[in-house]
C-alpha atoms as a PDB file:
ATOM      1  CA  UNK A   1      -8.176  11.743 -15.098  1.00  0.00           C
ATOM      2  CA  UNK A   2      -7.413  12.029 -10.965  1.00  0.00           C
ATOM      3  CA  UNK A   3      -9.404  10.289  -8.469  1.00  0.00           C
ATOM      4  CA  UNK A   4      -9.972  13.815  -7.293  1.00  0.00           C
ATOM      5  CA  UNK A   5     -12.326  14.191 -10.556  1.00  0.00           C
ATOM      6  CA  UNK A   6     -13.867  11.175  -9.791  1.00  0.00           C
ATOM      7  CA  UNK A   7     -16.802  10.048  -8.068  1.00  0.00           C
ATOM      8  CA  UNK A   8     -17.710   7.077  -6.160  1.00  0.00           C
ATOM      9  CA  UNK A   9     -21.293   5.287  -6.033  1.00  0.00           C
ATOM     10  CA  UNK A  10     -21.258   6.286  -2.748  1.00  0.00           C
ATOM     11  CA  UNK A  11     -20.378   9.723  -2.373  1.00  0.00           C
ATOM     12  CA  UNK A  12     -19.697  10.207   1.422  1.00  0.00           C
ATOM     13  CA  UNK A  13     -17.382   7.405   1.000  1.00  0.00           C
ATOM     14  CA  UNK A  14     -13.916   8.414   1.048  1.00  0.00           C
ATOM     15  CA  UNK A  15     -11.080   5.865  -0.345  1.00  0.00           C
ATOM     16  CA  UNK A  16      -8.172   5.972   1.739  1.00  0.00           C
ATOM     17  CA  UNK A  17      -5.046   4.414   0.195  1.00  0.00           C
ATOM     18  CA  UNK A  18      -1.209   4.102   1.444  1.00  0.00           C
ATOM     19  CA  UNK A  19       1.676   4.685  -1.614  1.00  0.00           C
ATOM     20  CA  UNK A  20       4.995   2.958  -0.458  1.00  0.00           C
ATOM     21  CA  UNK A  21       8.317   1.262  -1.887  1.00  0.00           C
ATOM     22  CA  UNK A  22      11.953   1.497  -1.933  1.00  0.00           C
ATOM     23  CA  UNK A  23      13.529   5.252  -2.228  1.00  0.00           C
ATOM     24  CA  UNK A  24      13.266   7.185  -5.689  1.00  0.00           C
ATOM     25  CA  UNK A  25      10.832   4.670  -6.966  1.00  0.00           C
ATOM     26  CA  UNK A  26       7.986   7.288  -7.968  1.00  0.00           C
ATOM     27  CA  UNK A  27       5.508   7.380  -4.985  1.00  0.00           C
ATOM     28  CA  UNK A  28       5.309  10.962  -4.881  1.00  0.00           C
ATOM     29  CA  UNK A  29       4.782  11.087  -8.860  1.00  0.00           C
ATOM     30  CA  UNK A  30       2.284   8.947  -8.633  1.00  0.00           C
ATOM     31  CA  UNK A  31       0.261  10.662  -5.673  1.00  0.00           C
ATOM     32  CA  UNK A  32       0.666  14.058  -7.722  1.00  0.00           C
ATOM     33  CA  UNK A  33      -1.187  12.578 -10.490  1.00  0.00           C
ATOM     34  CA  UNK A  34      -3.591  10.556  -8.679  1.00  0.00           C
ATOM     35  CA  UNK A  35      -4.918  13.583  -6.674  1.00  0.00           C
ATOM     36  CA  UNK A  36      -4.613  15.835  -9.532  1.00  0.00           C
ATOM     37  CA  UNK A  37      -2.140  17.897  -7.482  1.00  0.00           C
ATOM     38  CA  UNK A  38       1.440  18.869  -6.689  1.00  0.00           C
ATOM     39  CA  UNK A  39       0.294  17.107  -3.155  1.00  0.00           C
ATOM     40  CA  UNK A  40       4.321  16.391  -2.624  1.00  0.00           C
ATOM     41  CA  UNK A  41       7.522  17.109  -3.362  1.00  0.00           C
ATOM     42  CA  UNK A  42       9.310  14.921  -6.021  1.00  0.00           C
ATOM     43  CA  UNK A  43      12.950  14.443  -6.697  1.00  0.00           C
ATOM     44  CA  UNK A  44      14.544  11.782  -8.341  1.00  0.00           C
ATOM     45  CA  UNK A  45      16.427   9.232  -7.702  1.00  0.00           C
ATOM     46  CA  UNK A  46      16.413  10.289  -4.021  1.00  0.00           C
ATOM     47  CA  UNK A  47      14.007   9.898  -0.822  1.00  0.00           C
ATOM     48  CA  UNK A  48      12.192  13.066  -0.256  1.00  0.00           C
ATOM     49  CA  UNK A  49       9.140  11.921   1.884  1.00  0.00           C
ATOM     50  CA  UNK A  50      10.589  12.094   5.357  1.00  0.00           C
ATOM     51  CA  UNK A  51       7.534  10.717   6.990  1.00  0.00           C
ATOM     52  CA  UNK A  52       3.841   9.269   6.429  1.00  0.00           C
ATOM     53  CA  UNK A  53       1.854  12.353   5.522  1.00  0.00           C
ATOM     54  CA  UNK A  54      -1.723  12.128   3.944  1.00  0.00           C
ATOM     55  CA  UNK A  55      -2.451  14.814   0.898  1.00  0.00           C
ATOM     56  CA  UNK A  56      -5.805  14.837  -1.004  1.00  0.00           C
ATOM     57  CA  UNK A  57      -7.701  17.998  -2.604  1.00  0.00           C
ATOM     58  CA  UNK A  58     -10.609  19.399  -1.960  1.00  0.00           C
ATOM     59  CA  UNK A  59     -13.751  18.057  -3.456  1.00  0.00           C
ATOM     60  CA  UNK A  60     -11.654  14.306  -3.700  1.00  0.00           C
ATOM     61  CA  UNK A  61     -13.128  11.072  -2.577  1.00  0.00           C
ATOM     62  CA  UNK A  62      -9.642  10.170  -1.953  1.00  0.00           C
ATOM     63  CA  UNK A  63      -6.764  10.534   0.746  1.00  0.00           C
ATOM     64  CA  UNK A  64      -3.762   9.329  -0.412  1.00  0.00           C
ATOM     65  CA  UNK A  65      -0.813   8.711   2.800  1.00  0.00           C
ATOM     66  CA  UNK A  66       2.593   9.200   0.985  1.00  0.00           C
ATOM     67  CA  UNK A  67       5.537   7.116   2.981  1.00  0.00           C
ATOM     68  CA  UNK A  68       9.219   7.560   3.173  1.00  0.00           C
ATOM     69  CA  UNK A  69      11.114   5.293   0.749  1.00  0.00           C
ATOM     70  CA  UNK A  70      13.164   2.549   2.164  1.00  0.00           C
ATOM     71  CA  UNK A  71      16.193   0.788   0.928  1.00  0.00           C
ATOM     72  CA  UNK A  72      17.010  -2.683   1.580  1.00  0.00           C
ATOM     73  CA  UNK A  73      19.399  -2.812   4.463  1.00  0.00           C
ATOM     74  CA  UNK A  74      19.612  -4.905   7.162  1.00  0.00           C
ATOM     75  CA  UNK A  75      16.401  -3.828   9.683  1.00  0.00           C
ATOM     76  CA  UNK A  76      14.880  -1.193   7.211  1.00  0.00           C
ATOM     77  CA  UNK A  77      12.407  -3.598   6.083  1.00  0.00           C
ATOM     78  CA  UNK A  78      11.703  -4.548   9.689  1.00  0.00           C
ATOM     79  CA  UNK A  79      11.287  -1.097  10.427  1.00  0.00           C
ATOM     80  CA  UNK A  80       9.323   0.124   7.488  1.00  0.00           C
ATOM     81  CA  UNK A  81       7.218  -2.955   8.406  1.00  0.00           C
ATOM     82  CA  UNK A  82       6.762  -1.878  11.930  1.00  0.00           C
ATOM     83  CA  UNK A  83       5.808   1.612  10.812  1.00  0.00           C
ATOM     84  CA  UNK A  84       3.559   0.739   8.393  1.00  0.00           C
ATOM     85  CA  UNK A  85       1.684  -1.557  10.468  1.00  0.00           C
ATOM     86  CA  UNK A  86       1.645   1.214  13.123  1.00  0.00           C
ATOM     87  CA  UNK A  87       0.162   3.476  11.527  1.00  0.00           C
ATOM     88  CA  UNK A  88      -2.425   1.233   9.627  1.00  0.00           C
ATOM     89  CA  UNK A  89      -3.491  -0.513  12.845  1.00  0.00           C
ATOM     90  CA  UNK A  90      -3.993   3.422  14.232  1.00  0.00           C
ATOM     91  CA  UNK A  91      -6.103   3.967  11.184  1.00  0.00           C
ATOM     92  CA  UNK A  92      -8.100   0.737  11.188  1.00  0.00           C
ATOM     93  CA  UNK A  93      -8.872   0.594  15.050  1.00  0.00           C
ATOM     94  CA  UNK A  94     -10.933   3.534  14.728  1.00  0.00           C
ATOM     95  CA  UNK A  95     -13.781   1.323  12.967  1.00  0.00           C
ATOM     96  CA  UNK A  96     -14.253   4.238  10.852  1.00  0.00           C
ATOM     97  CA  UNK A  97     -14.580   3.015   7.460  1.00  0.00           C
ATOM     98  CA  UNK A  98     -13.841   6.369   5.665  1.00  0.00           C
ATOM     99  CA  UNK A  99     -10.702   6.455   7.706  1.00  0.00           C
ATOM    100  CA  UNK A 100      -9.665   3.433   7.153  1.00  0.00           C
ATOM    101  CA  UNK A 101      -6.618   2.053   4.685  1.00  0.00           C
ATOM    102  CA  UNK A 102      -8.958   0.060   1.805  1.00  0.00           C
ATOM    103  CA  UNK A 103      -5.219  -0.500  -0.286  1.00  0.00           C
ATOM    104  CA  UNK A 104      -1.652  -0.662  -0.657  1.00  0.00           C
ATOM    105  CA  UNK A 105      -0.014   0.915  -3.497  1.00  0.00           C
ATOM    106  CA  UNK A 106       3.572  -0.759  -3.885  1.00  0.00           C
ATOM    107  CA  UNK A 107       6.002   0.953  -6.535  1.00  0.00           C
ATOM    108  CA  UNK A 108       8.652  -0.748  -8.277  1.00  0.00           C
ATOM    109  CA  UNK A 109      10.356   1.143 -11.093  1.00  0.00           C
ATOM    110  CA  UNK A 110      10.071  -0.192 -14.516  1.00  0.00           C
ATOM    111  CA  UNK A 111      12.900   1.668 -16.038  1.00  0.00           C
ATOM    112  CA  UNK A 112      16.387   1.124 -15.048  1.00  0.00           C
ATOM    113  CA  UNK A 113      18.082  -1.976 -12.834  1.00  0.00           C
ATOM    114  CA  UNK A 114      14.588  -3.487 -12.437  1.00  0.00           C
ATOM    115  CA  UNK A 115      15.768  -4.920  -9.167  1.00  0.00           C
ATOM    116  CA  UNK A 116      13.314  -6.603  -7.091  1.00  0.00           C
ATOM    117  CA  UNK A 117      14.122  -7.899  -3.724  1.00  0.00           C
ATOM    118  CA  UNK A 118      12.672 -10.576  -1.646  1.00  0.00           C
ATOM    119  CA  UNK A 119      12.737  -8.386   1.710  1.00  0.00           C
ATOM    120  CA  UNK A 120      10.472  -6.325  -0.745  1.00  0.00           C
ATOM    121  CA  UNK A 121       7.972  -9.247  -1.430  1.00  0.00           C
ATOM    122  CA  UNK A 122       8.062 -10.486   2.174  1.00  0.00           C
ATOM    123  CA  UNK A 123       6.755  -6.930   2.883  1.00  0.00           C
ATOM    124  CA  UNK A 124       3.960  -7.450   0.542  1.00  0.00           C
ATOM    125  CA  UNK A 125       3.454 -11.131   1.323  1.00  0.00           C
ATOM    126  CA  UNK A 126       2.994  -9.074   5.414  1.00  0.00           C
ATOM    127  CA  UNK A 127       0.907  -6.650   4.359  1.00  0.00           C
ATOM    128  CA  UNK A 128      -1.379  -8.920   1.864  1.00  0.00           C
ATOM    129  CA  UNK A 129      -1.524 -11.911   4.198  1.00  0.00           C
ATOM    130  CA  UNK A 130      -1.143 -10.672   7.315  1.00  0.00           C
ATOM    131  CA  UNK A 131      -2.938  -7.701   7.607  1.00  0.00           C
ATOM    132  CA  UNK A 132      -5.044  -8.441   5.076  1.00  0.00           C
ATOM    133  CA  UNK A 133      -4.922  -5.263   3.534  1.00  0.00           C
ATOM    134  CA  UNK A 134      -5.553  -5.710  -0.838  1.00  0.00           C
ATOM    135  CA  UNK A 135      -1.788  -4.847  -2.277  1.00  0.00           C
ATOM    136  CA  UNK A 136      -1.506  -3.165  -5.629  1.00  0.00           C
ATOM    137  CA  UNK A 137       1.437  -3.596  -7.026  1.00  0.00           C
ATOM    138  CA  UNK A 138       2.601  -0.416  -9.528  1.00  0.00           C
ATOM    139  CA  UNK A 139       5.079  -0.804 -12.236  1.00  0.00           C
ATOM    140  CA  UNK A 140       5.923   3.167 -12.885  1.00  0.00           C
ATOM    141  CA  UNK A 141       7.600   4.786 -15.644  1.00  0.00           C
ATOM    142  CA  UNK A 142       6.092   1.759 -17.781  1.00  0.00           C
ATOM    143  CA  UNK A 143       7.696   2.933 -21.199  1.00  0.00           C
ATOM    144  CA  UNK A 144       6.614  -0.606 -23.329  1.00  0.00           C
ATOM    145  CA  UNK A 145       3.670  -1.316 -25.496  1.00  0.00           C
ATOM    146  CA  UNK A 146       0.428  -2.224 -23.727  1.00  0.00           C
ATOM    147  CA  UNK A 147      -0.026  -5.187 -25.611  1.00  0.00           C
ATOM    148  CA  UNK A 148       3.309  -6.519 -24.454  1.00  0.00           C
ATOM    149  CA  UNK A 149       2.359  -6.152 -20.376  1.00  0.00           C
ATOM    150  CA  UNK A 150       1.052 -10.081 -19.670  1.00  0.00           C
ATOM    151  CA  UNK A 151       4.480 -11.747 -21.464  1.00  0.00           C
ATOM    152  CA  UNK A 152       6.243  -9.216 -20.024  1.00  0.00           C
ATOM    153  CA  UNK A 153       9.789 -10.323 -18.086  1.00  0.00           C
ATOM    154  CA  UNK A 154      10.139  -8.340 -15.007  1.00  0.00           C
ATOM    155  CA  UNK A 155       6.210  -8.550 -14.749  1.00  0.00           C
ATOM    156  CA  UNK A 156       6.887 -11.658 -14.679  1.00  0.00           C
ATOM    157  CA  UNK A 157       9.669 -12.212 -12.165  1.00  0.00           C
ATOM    158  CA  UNK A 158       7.810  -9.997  -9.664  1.00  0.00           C
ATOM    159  CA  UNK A 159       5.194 -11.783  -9.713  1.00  0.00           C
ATOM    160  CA  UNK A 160       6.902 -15.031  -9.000  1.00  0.00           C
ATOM    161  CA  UNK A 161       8.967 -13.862  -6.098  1.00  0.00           C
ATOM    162  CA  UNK A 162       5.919 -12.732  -4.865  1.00  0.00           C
ATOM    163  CA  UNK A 163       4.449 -16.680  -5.016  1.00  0.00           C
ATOM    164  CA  UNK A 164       7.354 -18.032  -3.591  1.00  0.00           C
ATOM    165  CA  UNK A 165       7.120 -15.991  -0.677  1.00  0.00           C
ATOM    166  CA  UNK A 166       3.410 -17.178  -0.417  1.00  0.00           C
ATOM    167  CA  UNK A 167       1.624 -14.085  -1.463  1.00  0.00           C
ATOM    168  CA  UNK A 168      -0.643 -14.705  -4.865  1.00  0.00           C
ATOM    169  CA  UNK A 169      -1.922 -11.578  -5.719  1.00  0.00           C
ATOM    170  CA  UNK A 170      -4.913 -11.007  -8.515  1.00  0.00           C
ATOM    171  CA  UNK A 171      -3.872 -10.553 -12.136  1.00  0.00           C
ATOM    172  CA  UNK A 172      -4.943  -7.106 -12.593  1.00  0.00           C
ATOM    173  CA  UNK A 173      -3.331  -5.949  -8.915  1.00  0.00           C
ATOM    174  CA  UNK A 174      -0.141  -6.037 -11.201  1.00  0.00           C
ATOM    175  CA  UNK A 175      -0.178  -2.355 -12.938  1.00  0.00           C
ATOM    176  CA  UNK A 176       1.690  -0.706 -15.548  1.00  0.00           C
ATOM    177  CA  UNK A 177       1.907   3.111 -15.262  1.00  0.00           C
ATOM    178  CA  UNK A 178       3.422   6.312 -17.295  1.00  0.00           C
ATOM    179  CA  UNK A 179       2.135   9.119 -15.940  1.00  0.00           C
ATOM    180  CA  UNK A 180       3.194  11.533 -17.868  1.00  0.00           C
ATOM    181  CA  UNK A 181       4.444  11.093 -21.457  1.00  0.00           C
ATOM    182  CA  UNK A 182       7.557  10.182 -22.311  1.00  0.00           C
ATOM    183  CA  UNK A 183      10.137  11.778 -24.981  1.00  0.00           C
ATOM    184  CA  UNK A 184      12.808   8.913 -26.085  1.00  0.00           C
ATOM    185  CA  UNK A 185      15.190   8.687 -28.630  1.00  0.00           C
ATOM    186  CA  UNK A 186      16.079  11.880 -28.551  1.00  0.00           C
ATOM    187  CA  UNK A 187      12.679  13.556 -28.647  1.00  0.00           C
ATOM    188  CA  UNK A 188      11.804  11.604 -32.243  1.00  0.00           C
ATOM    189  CA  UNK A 189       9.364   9.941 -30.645  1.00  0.00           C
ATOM    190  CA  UNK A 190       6.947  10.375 -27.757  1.00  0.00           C
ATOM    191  CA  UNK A 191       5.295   7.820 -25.243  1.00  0.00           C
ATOM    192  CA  UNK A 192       1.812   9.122 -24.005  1.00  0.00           C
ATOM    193  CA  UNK A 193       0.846   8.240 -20.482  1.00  0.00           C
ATOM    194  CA  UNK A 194      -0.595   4.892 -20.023  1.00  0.00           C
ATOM    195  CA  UNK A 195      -2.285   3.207 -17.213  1.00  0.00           C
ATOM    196  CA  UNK A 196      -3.485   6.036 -14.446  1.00  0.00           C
ATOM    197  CA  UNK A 197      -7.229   5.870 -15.867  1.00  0.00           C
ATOM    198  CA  UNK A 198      -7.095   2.599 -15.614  1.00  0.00           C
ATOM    199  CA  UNK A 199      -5.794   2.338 -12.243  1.00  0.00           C
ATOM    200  CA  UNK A 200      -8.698   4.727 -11.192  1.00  0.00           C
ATOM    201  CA  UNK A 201     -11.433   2.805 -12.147  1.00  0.00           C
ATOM    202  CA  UNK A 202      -9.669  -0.429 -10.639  1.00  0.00           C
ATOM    203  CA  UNK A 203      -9.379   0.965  -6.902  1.00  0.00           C
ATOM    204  CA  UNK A 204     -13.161   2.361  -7.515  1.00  0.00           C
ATOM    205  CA  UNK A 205     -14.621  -0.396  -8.502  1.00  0.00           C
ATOM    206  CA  UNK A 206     -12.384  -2.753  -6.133  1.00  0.00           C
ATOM    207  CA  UNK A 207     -13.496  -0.164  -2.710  1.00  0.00           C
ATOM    208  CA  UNK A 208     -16.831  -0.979  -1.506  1.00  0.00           C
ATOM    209  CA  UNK A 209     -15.535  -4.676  -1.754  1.00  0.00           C
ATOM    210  CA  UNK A 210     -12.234  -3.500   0.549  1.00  0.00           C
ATOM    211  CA  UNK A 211     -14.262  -1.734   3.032  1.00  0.00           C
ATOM    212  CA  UNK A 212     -16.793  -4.551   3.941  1.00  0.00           C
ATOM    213  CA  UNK A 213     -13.699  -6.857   4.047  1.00  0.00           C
ATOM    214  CA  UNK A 214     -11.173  -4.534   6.190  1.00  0.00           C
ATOM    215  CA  UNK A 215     -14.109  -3.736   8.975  1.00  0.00           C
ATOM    216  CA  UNK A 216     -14.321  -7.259   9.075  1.00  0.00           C
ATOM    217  CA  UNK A 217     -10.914  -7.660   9.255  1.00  0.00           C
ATOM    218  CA  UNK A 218     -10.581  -4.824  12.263  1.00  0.00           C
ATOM    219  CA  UNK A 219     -13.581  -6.339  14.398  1.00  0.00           C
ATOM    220  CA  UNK A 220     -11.468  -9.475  14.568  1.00  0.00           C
ATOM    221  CA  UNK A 221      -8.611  -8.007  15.634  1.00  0.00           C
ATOM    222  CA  UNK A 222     -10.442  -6.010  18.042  1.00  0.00           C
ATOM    223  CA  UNK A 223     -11.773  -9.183  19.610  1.00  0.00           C
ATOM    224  CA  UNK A 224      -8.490 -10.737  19.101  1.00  0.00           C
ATOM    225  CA  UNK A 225      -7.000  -8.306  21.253  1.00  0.00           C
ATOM    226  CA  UNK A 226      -9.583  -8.079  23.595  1.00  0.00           C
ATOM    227  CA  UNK A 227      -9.436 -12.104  24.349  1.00  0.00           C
ATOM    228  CA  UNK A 228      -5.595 -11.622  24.792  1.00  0.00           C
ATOM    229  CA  UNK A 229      -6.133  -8.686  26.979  1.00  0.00           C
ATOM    230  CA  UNK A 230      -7.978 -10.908  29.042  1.00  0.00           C
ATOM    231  CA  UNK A 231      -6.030 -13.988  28.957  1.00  0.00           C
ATOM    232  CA  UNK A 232      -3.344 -11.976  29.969  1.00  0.00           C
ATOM    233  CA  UNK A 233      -5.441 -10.656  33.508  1.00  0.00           C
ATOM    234  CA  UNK A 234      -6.849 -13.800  34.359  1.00  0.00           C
ATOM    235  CA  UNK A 235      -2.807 -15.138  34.381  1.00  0.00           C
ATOM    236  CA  UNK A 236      -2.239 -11.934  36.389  1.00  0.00           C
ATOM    237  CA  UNK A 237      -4.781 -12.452  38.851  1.00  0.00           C
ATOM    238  CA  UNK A 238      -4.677 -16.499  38.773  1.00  0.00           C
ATOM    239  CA  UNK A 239      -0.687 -15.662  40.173  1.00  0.00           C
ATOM    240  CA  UNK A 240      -1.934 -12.895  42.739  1.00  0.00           C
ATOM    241  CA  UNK A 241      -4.487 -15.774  44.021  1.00  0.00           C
ATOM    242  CA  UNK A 242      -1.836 -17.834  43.940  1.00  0.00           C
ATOM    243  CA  UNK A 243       0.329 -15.827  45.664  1.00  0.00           C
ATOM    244  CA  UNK A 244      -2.085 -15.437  48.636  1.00  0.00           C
ATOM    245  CA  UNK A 245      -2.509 -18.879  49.439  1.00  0.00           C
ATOM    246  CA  UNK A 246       0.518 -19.381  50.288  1.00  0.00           C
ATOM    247  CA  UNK A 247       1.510 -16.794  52.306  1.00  0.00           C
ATOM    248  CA  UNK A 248      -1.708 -18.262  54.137  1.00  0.00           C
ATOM    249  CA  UNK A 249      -0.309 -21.606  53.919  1.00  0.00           C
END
């Protein structure tokens, strides 16, 4: 099942959410199935998203924004943060709720190193706490038994690197995915794809609670700006009044 063959309660209202994580993770996988579409291109092991682009299919309640993977280098995660938040704050200022990012989709690949990094989960912790924006977080290419996902180590470790950098996330925003099966052993056996339906259903039922929240969320920050804005012209003029006194004086 894709989001695209789903339907909301509410069918004007359109899910918007943002896929990102390191380079070669699986973002572009993921949006492919999610959509129901070959929305992107895929490689692997290799960035191919060169910049934030939004894909969804026609008929879909959803608009996925694929994001170019970053590696953890000294300023990338600044930068990824500052783009990010650019582009969200663009999105969220327009008070339009179907334009609006309800989630964050963070990958981290299951299979291989299983490297997390703590520039990663201060992104998170930014984008959770900060921005209050609800933060999935994606395990892909999940190859284990289901039954084995809550004792499971790296599930685990993400999650407490995530703590220590003060961002508790819900239990189920931790979630496995295969989405497509997989052939191991040398073909003798075959993992079917785990996880996608599930995910589905999660960001559906999780939306109409993210969109009340993240309008309230953006009216703050409109005010918050607003009051700074005039902070900021009431120093300005205070110091031209200032200014003229004196020369008076």
């Amino acid at each position: 099942m894709s989001i695209g063959e789903k339907t909301s309660i509410d069918e004007k209202m359109i899910v918007n959410v943002m896929v990102c994580g390191k380079a070669g993770v699986g973002k572009t996988v993921l949006i492919n199935h999610l959509v129901g579409a070959e929305a992107g291109k895929t490689g692997i092991g290799k960035p191919v998203t060169t910049d934030i682009t939004s894909y969804t299919v026609p008929g879909s309640s959803l608009i996925c924004y694929d994001t170019p993977g970053f590696e953890i280098k000294q300023g990338q995660v600044e930068k990824a943060i500052e783009d990010f938040y650019g582009k969200i704050k663009e999105l969220q200022t327009s008070m339009d709720g179907n334009k609006m990012i309800d989630a964050v989709l963070y990958c981290v690949c299951y299979q291989g190193a299983q490297r997390f990094e703590t520039d990663e989960a201060k992104f998170i912790a930014h984008l959770s706490n900060d921005m209050k924006i609800p933060v999935y977080i994606i395990f892909t290419q999940y190859s284990n038994s289901p039954a084995a996902w809550d004792n499971d180590a790296y599930h685990q470790k993400v999650a407490a690197q995530l703590t220590e950098e003060g961002c508790v996330l819900r239990k189920n925003h931790f979630c496995p995915v295969l989405c497509y099966e997989m052939s191991v052993y040398d073909g003798k056996f075959t993992i079917p794809a785990y996880g996608l339906d599930k995910l589905v259903e999660l960001i559906f039922e999780e939306a109409p609670m993210n969109r009340a929240n993240k309008i309230a969320n953006a009216k703050i920050s409109s005010l918050d700006d607003a009051c700074e804005a005039a902070r900021k012209w009431v120093i300005f003029y205070s110091g031209l009044a200032a200014a003229e006194v004196a020369a008076i004086a």
